[in-house]
C-alpha atoms as a PDB file:
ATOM      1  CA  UNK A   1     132.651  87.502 100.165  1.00  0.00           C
ATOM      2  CA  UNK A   2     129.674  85.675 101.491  1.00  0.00           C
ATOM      3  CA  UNK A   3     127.030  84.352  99.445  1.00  0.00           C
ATOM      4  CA  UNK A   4     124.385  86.603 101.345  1.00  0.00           C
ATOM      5  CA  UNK A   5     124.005  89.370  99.352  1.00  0.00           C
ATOM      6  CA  UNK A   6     123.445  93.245 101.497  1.00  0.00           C
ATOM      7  CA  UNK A   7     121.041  95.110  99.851  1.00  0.00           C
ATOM      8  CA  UNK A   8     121.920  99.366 100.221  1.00  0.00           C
ATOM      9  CA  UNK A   9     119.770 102.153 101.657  1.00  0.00           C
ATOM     10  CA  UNK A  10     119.111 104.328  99.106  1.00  0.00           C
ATOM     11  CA  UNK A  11     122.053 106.477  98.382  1.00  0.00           C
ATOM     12  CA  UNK A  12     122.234 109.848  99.673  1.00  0.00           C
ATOM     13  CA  UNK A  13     124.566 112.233 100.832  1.00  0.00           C
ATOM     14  CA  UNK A  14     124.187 112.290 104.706  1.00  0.00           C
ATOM     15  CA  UNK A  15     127.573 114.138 105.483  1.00  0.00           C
ATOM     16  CA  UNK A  16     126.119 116.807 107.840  1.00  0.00           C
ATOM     17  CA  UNK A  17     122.384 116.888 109.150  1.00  0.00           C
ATOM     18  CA  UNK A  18     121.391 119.828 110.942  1.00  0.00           C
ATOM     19  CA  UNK A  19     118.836 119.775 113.939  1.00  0.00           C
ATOM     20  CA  UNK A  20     116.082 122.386 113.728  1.00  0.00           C
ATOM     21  CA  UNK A  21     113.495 123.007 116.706  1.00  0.00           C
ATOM     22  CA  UNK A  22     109.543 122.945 114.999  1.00  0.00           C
ATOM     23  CA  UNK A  23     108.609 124.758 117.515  1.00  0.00           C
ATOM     24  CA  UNK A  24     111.101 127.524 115.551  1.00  0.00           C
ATOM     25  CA  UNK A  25     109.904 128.778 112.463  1.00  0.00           C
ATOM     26  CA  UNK A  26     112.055 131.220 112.154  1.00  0.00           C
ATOM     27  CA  UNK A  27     115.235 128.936 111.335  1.00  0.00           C
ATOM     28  CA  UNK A  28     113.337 127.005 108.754  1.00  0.00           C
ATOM     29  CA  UNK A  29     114.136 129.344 105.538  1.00  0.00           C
ATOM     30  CA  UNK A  30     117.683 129.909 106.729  1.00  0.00           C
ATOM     31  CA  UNK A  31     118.206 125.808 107.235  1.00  0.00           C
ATOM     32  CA  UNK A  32     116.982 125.571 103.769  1.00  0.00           C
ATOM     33  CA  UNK A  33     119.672 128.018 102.889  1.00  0.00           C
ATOM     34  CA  UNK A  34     122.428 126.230 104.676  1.00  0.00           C
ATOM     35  CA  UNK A  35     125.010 124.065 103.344  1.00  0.00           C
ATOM     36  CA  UNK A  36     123.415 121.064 105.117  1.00  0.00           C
ATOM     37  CA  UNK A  37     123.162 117.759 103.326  1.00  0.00           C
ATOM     38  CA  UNK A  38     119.900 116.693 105.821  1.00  0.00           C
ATOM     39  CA  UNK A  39     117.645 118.281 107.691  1.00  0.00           C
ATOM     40  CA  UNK A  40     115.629 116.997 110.798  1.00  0.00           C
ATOM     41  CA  UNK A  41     112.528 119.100 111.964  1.00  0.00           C
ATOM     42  CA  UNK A  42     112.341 118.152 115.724  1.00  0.00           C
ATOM     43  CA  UNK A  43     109.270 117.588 117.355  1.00  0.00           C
ATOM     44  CA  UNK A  44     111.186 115.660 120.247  1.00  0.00           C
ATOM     45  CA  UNK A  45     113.717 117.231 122.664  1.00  0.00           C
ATOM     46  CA  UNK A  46     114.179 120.475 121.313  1.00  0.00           C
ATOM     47  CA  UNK A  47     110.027 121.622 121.845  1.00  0.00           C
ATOM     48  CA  UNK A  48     108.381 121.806 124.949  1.00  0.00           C
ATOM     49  CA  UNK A  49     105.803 119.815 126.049  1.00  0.00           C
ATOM     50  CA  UNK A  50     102.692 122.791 125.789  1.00  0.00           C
ATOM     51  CA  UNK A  51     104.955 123.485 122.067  1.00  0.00           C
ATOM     52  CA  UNK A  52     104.437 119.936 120.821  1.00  0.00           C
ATOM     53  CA  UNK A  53     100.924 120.865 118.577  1.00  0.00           C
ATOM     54  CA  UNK A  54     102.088 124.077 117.517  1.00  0.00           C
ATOM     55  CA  UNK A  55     105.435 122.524 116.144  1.00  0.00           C
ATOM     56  CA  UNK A  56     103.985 119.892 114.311  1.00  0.00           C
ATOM     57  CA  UNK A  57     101.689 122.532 112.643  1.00  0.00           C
ATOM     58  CA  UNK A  58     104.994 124.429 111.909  1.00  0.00           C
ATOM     59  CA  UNK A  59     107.018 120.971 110.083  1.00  0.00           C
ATOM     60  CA  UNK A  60     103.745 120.188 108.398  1.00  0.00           C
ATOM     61  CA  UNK A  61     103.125 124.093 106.715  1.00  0.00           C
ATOM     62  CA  UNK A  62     106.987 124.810 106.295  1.00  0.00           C
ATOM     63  CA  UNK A  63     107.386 120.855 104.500  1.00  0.00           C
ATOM     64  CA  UNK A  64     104.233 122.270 102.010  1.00  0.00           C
ATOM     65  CA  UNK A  65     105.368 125.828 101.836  1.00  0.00           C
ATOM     66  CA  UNK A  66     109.338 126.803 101.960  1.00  0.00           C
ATOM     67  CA  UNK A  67     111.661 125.155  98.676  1.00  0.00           C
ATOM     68  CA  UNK A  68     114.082 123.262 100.276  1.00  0.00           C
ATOM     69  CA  UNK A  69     115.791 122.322  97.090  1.00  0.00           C
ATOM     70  CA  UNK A  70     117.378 119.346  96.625  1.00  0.00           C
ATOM     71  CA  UNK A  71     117.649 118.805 100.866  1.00  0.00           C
ATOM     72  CA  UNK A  72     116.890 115.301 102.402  1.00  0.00           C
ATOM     73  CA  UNK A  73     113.631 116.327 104.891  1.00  0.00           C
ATOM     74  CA  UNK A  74     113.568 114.317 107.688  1.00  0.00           C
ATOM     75  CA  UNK A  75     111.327 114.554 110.916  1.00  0.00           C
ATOM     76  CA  UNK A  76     112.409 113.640 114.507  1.00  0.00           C
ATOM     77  CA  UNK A  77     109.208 112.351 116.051  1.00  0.00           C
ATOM     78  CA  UNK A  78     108.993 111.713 119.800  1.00  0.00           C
ATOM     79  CA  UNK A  79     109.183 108.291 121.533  1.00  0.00           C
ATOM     80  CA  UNK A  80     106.858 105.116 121.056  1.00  0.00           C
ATOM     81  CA  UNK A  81     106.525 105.533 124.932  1.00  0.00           C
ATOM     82  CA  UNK A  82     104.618 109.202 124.746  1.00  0.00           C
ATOM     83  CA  UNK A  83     101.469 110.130 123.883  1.00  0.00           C
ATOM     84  CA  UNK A  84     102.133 112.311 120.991  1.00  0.00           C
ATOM     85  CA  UNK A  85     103.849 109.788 118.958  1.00  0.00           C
ATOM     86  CA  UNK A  86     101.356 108.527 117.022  1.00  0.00           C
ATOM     87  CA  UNK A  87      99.515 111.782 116.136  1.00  0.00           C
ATOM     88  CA  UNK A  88     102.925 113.394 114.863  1.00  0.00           C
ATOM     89  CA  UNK A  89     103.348 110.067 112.891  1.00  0.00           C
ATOM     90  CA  UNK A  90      99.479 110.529 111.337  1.00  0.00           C
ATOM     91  CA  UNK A  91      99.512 114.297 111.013  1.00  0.00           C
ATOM     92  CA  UNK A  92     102.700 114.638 109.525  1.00  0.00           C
ATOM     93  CA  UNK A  93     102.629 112.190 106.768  1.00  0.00           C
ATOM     94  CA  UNK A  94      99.052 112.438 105.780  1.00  0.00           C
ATOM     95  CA  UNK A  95      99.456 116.089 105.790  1.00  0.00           C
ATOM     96  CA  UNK A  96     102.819 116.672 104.459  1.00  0.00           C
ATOM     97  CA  UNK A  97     104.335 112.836 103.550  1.00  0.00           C
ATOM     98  CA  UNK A  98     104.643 113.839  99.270  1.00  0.00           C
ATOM     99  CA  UNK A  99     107.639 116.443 100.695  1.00  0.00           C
ATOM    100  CA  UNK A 100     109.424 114.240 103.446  1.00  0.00           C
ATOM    101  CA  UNK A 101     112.238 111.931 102.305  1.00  0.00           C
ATOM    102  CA  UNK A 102     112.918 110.139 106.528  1.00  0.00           C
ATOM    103  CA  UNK A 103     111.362 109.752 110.003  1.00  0.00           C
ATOM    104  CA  UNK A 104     113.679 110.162 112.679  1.00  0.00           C
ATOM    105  CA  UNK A 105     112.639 107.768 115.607  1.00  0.00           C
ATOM    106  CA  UNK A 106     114.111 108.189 118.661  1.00  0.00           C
ATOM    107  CA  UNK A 107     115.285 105.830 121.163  1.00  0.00           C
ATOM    108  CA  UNK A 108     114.481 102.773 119.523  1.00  0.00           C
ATOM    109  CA  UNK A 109     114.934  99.820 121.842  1.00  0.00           C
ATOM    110  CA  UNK A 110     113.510  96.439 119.911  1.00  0.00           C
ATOM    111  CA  UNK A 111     112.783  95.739 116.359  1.00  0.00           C
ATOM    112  CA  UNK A 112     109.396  95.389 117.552  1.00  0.00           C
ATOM    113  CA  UNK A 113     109.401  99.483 117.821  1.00  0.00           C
ATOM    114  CA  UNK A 114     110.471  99.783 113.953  1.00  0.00           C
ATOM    115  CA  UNK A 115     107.761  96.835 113.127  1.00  0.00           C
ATOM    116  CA  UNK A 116     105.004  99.479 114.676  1.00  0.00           C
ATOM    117  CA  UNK A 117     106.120 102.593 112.811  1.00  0.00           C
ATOM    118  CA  UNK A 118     106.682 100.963 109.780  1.00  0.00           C
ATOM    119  CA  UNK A 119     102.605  99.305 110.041  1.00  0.00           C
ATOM    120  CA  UNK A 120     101.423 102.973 110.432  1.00  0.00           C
ATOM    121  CA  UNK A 121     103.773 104.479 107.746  1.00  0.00           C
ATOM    122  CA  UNK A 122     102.455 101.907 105.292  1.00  0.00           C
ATOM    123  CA  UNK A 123      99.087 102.126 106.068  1.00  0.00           C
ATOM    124  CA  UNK A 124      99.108 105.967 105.827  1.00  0.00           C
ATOM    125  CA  UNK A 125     101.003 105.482 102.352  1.00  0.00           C
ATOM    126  CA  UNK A 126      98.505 103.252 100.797  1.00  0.00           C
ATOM    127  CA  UNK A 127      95.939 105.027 101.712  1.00  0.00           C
ATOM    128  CA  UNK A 128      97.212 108.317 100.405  1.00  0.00           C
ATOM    129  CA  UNK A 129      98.412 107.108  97.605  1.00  0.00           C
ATOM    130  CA  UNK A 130     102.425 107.959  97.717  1.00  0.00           C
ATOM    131  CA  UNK A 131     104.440 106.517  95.081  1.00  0.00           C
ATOM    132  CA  UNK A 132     107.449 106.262  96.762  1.00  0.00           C
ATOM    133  CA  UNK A 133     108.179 104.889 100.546  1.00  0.00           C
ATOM    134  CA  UNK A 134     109.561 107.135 103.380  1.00  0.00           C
ATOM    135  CA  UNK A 135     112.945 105.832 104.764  1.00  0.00           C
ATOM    136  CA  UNK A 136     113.232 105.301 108.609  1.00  0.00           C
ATOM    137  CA  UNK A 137     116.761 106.969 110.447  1.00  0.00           C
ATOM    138  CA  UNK A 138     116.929 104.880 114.008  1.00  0.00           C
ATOM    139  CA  UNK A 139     118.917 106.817 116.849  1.00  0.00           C
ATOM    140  CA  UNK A 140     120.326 104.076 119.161  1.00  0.00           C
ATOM    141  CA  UNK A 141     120.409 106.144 122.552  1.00  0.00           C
ATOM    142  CA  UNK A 142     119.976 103.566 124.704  1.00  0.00           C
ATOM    143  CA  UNK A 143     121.350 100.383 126.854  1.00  0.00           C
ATOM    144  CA  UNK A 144     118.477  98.201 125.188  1.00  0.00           C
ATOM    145  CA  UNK A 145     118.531  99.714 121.533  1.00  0.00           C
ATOM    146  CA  UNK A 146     122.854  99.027 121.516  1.00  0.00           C
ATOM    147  CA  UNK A 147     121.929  95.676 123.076  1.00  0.00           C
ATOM    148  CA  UNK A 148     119.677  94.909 120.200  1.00  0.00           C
ATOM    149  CA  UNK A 149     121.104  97.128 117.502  1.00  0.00           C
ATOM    150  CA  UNK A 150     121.615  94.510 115.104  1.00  0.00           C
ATOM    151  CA  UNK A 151     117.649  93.364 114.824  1.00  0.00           C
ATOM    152  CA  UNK A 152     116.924  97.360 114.637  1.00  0.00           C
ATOM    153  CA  UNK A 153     119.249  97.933 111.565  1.00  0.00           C
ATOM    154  CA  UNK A 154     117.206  94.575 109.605  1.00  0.00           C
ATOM    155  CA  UNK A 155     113.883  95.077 110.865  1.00  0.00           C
ATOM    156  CA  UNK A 156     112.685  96.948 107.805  1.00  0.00           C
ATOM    157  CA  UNK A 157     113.119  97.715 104.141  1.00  0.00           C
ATOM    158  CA  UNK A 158     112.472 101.156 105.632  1.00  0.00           C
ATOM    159  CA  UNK A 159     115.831 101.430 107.297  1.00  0.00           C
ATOM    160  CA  UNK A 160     118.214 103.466 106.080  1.00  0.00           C
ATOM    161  CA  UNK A 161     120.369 104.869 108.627  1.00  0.00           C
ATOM    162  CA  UNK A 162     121.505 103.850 112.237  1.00  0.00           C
ATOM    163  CA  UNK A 163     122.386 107.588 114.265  1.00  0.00           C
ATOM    164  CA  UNK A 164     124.407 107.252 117.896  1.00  0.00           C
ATOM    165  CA  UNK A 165     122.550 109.376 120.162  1.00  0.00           C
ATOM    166  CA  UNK A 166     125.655 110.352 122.915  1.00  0.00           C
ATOM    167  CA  UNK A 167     123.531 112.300 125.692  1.00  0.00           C
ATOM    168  CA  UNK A 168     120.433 110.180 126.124  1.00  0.00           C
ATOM    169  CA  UNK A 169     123.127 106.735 125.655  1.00  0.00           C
ATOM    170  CA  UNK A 170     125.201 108.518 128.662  1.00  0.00           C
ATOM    171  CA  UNK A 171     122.113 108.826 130.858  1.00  0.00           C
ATOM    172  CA  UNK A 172     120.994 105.269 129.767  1.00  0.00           C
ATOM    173  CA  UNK A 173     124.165 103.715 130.680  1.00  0.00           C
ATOM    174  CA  UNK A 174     124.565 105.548 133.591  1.00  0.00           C
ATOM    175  CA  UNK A 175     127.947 107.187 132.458  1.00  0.00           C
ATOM    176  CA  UNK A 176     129.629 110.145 135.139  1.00  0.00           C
ATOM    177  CA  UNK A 177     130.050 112.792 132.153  1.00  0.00           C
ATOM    178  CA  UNK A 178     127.701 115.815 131.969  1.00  0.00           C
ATOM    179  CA  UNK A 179     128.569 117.085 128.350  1.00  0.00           C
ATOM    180  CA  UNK A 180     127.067 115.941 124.955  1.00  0.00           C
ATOM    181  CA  UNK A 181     130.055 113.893 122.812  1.00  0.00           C
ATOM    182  CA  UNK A 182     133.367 114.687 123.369  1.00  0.00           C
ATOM    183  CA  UNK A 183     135.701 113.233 125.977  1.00  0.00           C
ATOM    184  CA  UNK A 184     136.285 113.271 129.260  1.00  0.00           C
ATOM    185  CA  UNK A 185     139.900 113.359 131.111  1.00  0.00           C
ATOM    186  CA  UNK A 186     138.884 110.367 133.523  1.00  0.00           C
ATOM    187  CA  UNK A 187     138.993 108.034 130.528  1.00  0.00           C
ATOM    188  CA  UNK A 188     142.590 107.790 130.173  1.00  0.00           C
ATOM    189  CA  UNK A 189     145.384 105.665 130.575  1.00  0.00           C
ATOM    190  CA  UNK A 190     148.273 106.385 132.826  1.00  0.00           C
ATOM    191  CA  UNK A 191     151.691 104.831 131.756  1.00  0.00           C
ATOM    192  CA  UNK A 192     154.016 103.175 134.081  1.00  0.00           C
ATOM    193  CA  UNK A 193     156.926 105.339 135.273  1.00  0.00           C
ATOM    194  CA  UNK A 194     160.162 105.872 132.828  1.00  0.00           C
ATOM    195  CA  UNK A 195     163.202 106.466 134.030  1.00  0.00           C
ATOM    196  CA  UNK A 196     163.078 109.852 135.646  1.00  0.00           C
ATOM    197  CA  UNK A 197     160.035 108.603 137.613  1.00  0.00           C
ATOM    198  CA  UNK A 198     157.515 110.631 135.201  1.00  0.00           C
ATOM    199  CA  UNK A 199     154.700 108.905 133.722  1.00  0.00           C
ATOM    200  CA  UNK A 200     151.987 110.051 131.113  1.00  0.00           C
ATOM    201  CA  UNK A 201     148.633 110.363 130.676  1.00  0.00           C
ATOM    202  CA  UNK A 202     146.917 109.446 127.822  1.00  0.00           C
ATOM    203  CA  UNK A 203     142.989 110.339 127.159  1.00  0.00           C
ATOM    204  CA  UNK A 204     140.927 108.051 125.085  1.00  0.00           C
ATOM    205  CA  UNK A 205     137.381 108.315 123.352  1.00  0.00           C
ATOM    206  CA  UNK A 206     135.076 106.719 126.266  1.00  0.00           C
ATOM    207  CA  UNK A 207     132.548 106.230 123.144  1.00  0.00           C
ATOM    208  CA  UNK A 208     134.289 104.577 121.088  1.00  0.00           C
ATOM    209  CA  UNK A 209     132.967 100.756 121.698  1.00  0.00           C
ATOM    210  CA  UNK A 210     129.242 102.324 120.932  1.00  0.00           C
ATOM    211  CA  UNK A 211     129.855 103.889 117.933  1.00  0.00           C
ATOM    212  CA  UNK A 212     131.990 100.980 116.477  1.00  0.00           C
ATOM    213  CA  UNK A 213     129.130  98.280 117.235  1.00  0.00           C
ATOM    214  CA  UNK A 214     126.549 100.772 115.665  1.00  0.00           C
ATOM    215  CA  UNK A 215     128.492 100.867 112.792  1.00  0.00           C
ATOM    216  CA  UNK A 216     129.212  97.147 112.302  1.00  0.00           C
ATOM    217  CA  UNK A 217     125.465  97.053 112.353  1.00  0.00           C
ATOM    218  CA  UNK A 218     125.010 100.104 109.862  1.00  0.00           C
ATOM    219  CA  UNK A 219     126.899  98.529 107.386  1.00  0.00           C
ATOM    220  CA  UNK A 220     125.747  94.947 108.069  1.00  0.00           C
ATOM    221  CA  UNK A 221     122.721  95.386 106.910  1.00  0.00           C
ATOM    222  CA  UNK A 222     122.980  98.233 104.073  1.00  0.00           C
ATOM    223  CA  UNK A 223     122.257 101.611 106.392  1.00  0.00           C
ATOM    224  CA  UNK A 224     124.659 104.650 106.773  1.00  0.00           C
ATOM    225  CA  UNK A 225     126.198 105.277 110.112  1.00  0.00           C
ATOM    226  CA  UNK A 226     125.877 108.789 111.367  1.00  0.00           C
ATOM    227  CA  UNK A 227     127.578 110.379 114.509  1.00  0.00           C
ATOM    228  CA  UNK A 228     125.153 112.670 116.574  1.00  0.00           C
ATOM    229  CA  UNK A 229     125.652 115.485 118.408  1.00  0.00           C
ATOM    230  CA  UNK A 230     128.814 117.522 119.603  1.00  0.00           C
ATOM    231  CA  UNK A 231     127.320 120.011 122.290  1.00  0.00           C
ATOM    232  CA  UNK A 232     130.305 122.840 122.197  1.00  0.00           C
ATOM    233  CA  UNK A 233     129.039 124.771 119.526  1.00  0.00           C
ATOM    234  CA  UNK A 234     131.955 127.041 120.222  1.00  0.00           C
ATOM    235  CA  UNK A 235     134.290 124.439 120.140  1.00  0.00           C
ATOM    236  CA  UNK A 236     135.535 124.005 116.353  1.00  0.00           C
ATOM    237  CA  UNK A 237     138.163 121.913 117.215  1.00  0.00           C
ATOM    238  CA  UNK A 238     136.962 119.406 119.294  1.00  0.00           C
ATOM    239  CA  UNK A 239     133.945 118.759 117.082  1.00  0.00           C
ATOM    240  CA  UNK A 240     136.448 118.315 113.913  1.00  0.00           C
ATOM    241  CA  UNK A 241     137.949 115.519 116.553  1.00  0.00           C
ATOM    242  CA  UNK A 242     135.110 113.965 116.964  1.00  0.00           C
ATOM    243  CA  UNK A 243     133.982 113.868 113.589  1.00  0.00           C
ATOM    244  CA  UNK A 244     137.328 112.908 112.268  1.00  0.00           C
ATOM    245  CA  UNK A 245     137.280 109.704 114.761  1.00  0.00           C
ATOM    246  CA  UNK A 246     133.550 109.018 113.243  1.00  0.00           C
ATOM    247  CA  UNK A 247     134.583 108.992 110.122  1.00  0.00           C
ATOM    248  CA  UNK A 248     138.060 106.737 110.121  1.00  0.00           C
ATOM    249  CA  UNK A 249     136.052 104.046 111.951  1.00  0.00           C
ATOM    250  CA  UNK A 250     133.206 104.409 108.977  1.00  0.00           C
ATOM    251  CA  UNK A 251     130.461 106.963 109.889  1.00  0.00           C
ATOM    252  CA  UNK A 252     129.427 108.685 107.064  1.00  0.00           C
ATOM    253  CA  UNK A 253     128.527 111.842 108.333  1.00  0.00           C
ATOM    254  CA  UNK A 254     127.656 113.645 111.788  1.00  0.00           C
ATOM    255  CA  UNK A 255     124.906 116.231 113.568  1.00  0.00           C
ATOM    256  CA  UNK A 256     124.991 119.810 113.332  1.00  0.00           C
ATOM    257  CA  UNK A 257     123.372 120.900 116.367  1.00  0.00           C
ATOM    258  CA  UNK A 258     124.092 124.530 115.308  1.00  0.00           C
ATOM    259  CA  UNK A 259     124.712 126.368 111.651  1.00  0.00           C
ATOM    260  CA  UNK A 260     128.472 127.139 112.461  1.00  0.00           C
ATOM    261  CA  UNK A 261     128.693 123.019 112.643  1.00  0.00           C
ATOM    262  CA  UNK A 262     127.248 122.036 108.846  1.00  0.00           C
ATOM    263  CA  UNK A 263     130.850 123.443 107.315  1.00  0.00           C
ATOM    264  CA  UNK A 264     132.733 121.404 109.728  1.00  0.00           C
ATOM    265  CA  UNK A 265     130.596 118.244 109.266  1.00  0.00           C
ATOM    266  CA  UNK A 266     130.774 119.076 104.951  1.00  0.00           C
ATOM    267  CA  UNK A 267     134.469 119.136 105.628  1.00  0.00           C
ATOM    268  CA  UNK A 268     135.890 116.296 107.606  1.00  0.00           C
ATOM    269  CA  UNK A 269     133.228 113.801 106.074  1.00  0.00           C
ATOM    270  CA  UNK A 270     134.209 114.591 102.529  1.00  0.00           C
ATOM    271  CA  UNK A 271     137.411 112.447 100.814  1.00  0.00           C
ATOM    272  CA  UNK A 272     140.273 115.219 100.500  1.00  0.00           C
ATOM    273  CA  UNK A 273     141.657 115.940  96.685  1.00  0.00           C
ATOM    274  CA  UNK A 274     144.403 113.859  97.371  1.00  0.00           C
ATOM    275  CA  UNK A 275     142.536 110.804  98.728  1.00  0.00           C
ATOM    276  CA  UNK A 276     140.529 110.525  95.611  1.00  0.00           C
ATOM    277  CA  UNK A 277     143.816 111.412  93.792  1.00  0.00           C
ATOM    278  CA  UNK A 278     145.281 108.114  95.372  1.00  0.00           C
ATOM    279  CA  UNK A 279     142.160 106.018  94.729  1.00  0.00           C
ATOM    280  CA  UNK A 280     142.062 107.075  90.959  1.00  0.00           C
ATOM    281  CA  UNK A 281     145.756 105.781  90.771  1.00  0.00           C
ATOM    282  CA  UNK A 282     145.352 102.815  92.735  1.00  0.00           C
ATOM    283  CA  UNK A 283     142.578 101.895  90.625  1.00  0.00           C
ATOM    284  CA  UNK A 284     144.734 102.711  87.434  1.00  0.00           C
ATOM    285  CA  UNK A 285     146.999 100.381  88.855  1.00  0.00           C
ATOM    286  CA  UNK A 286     144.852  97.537  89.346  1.00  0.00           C
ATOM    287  CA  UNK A 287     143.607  98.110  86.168  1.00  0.00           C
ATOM    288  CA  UNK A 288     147.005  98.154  84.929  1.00  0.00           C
ATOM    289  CA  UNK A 289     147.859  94.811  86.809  1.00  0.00           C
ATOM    290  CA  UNK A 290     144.583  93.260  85.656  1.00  0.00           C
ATOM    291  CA  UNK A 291     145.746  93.243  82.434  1.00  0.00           C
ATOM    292  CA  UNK A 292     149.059  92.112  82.630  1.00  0.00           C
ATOM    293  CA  UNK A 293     147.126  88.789  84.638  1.00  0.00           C
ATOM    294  CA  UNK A 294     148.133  89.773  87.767  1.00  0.00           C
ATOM    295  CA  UNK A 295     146.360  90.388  91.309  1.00  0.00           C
ATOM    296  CA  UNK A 296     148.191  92.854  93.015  1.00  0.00           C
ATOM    297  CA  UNK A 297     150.878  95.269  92.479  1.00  0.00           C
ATOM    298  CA  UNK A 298     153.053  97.780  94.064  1.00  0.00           C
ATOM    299  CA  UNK A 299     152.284 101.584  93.714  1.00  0.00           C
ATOM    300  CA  UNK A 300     154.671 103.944  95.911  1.00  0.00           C
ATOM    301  CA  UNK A 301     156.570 101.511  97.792  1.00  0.00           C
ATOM    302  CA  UNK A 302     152.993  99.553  98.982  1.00  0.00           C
ATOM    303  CA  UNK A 303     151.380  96.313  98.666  1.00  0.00           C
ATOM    304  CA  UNK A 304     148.024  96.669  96.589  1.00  0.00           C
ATOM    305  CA  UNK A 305     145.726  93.840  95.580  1.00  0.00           C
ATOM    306  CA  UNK A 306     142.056  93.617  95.114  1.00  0.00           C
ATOM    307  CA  UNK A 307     140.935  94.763  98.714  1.00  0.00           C
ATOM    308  CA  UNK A 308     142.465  97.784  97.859  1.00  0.00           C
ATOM    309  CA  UNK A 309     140.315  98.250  95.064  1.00  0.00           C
ATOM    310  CA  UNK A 310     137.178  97.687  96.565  1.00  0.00           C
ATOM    311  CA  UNK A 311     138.776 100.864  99.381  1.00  0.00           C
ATOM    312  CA  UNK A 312     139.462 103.181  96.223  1.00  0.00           C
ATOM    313  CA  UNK A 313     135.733 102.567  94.645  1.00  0.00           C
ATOM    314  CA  UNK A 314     134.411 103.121  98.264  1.00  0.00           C
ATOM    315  CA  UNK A 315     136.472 106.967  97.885  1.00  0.00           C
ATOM    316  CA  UNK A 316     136.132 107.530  94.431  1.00  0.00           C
ATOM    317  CA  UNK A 317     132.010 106.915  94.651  1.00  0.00           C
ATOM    318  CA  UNK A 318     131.822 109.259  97.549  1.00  0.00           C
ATOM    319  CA  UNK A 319     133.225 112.030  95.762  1.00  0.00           C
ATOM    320  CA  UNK A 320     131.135 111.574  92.785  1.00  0.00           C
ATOM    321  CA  UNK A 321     128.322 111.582  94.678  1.00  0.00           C
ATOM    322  CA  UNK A 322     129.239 114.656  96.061  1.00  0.00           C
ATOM    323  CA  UNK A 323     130.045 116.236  93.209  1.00  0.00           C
ATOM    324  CA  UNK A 324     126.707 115.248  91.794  1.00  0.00           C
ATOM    325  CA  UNK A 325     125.300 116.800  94.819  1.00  0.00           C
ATOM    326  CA  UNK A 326     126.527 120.133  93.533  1.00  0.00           C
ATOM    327  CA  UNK A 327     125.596 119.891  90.741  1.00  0.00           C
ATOM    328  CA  UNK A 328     122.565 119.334  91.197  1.00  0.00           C
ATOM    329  CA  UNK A 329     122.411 122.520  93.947  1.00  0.00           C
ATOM    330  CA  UNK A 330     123.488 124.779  91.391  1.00  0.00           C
END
């Protein structure tokens, strides 16, 4: 390992995190209901322009006024580049900042963006008095923000998650697809002819360089990688996809654009009964081998050593904290 040491985000369970429109009331008690591990109030894409003041009214009286248990509250504000930025910034946390756990900031381009929020944030903190500091979530949805991803995920102690933003990235990078995640059937590879003359094609996951940087950087420096949004709400299968390929390359949990989405996200993100089965035994084994002065073992025909251990701790923690998490529901 290097000498540098990472220091962690703060750890919470970020296995499904539902969108909900401010400029919706009406969806706040059931989100606070829901199954959902996070919740982000949107004051960005999902409300109007002429909706803007009226939602932020709406996050800042339902953030005082509705229980939302044990629930990480975050807020999606809108861009640096608009107008209403900074009041939803001031508003919010002066008004409402003792009840919200994350800012959502979208479209962050330069670590000079995250240097700006995190001024304000700190200056509205002080001067209210908080006595604990508001986490930043960063959703890299464009060209310049993947270009610079890496400065984003260090540019403050704020940081705690890095989220891939798959429509507004599209746009940005000028991809031909129209849908939101997913994949499309003209990112494929067609093998060469066998003998009968036939040949094969084989579809591939046209976002799969994007999400694998953003997570390198995630986990770089500390922060939780998070897959956005899958548009088909009616689509259970191809969101499970999606989420499963999140999660094997290290995401640790995905949007739920829509309710029907939180059990999905709960699901694939969650180590299975036997995973954590096999981590408890590999870890028994290590144990096992530790004592006997050795550094790795077999268990079930495979190679373990000490890299496996540090795999089975990585399961073993996510189900306890998981557990804890419903626990502490209950």
């Amino acid at each position: 390992m290097s000498f540098f040491t990472i220091e962690q985000a703060p750890a919470r369970l970020n296995r499904s995190e539902l969108a909900v429109p401010g400029s919706q009331p009406d969806m706040f008690e059931k989100a606070a209901a829901s199954a959902a591990d996070v919740i982000f109030l949107d004051l960005e894409d999902a409300v109007a322009p002429d909706e803007k003041d009226q939602a932020r009214k709406n996050i800042i009286a339902a953030l005082n006024d509705i229980d939302w248990g044990s629930k990480t509250m975050s807020v999606r504000i809108n861009g640096l580049d608009t107008h209403y930025m900074y009041r939803d910034v001031v508003d919010v946390v002066e008004q409402a900042g003792a009840r919200l756990d994350l800012i959502m900031i979208p479209k962050v381009g330069t670590a000079a963006d995250v240097y700006a929020l995190d001024m304000l944030v700190t200056q509205i903190e002080t001067a209210k008095g908080y006595g604990r500091r508001i986490g930043f979530e960063h959703i890299i949805e464009t060209a310049l923000g993947m270009q610079n991803v890496h400065d984003i995920a260090s540019a403050s102690k704020r940081n705690e998650s890095l989220h891939f933003g798959v429509a507004d990235y599209a746009a940005s990078t000028r991809a031909r697809t129209t849908i939101i995640g997913g994949v499309n059937p003209d990112y494929a590879v067609l093998t060469d002819p066998v003998q009968d003359g036939s040949r094969e094609v084989h579809w591939g996951d046209m976002w799969h360089y994007a999400l694998a940087r953003m997570i390198v950087a995630a986990r770089a420096n500390g922060l939780r990688p998070v897959d956005g949004p899958f548009g088909d709400f009616k689509d259970p299968d191809g969101y499970r996809a999606a989420a499963r390929r999140a999660a094997v390359l290290g995401c640790e949990g995905k949007w739920a654009i829509h309710p029907s989405q939180i059990a999905l996200a709960n699901e694939v993100m969650s180590p299975s009964d036997a995973e954590v089965t096999k981590a408890r035994r590999i870890l028994e084994a290590m144990a096992a081998a530790a004592t006997a002065g050795k550094g790795a073992v077999s268990l079930d025909g495979r190679l373990i050593d000490y890299a496996s251990i540090r795999q089975a701790e990585v399961l073993v923690a996510k189900a306890s904290q998981i557990s804890d998490g419903a626990v502490a529901l209950t």
